[in-house]
Protein backbone atom coordinates (compact mmCIF):
# COMPACT_ATOMS: atom_id res chain seq x y z
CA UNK A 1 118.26 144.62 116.30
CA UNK A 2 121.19 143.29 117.09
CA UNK A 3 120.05 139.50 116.53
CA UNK A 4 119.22 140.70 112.66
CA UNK A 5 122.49 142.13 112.30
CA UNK A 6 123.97 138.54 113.16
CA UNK A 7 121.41 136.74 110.78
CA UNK A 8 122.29 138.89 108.08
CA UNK A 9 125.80 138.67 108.64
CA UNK A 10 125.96 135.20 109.23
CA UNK A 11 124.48 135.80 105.42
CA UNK A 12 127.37 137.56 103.94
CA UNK A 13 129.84 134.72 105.62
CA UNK A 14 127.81 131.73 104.07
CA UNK A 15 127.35 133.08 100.39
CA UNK A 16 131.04 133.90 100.30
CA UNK A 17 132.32 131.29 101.72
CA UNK A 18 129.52 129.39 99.01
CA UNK A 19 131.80 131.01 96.45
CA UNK A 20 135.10 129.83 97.64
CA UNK A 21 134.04 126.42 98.19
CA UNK A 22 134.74 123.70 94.70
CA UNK A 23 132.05 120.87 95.80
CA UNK A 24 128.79 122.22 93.90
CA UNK A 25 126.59 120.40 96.40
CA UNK A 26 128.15 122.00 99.03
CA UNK A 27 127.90 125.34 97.64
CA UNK A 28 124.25 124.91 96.97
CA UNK A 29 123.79 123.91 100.87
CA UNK A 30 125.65 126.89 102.05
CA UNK A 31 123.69 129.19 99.54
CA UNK A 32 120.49 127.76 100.92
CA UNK A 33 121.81 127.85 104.55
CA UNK A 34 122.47 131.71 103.77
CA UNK A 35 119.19 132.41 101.98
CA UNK A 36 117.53 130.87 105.68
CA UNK A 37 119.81 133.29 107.54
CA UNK A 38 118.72 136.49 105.35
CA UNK A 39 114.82 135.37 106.06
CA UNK A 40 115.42 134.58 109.72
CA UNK A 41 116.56 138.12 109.72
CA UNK A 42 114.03 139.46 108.04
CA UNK A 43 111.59 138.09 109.80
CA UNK A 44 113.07 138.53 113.28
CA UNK A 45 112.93 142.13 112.23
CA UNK A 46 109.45 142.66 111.37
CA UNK A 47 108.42 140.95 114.53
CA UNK A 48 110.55 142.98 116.87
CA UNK A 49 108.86 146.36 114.82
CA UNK A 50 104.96 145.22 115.29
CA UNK A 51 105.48 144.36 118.64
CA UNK A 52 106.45 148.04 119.75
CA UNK A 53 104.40 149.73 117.76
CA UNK A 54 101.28 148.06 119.28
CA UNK A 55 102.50 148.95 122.73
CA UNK A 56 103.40 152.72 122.00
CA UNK A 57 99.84 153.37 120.36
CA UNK A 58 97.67 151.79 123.85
């Protein structure tokens, strides 16, 4: 949980600072570096919940 809650913070911080940023291509690399961090997260998530369920239900 707590490695999700990073990702998708580490989300927030990179779109933001995307925003505040005036180079374009550097606000599309920081988007895209953001969009990574919200799918890491995602997926980090969904791995940590169908590993315990498969060990509660044996």
């Amino acid at each position: 949980m707590k490695g999700t809650a990073i990702l998708h913070t580490a989300f927030g911080v990179l779109i933001v600072a995307g925003f505040v940023v005036s180079g374009q291509l550097l606000s599309y690399g920081l988007y895209g570096l953001g969009a990574a961090c919200f799918l890491a997260g995602i997926l980090l998530a969904r791995r940590d919940d169908d590993g315990s369920d498969a060990a509660d239900s044996a």
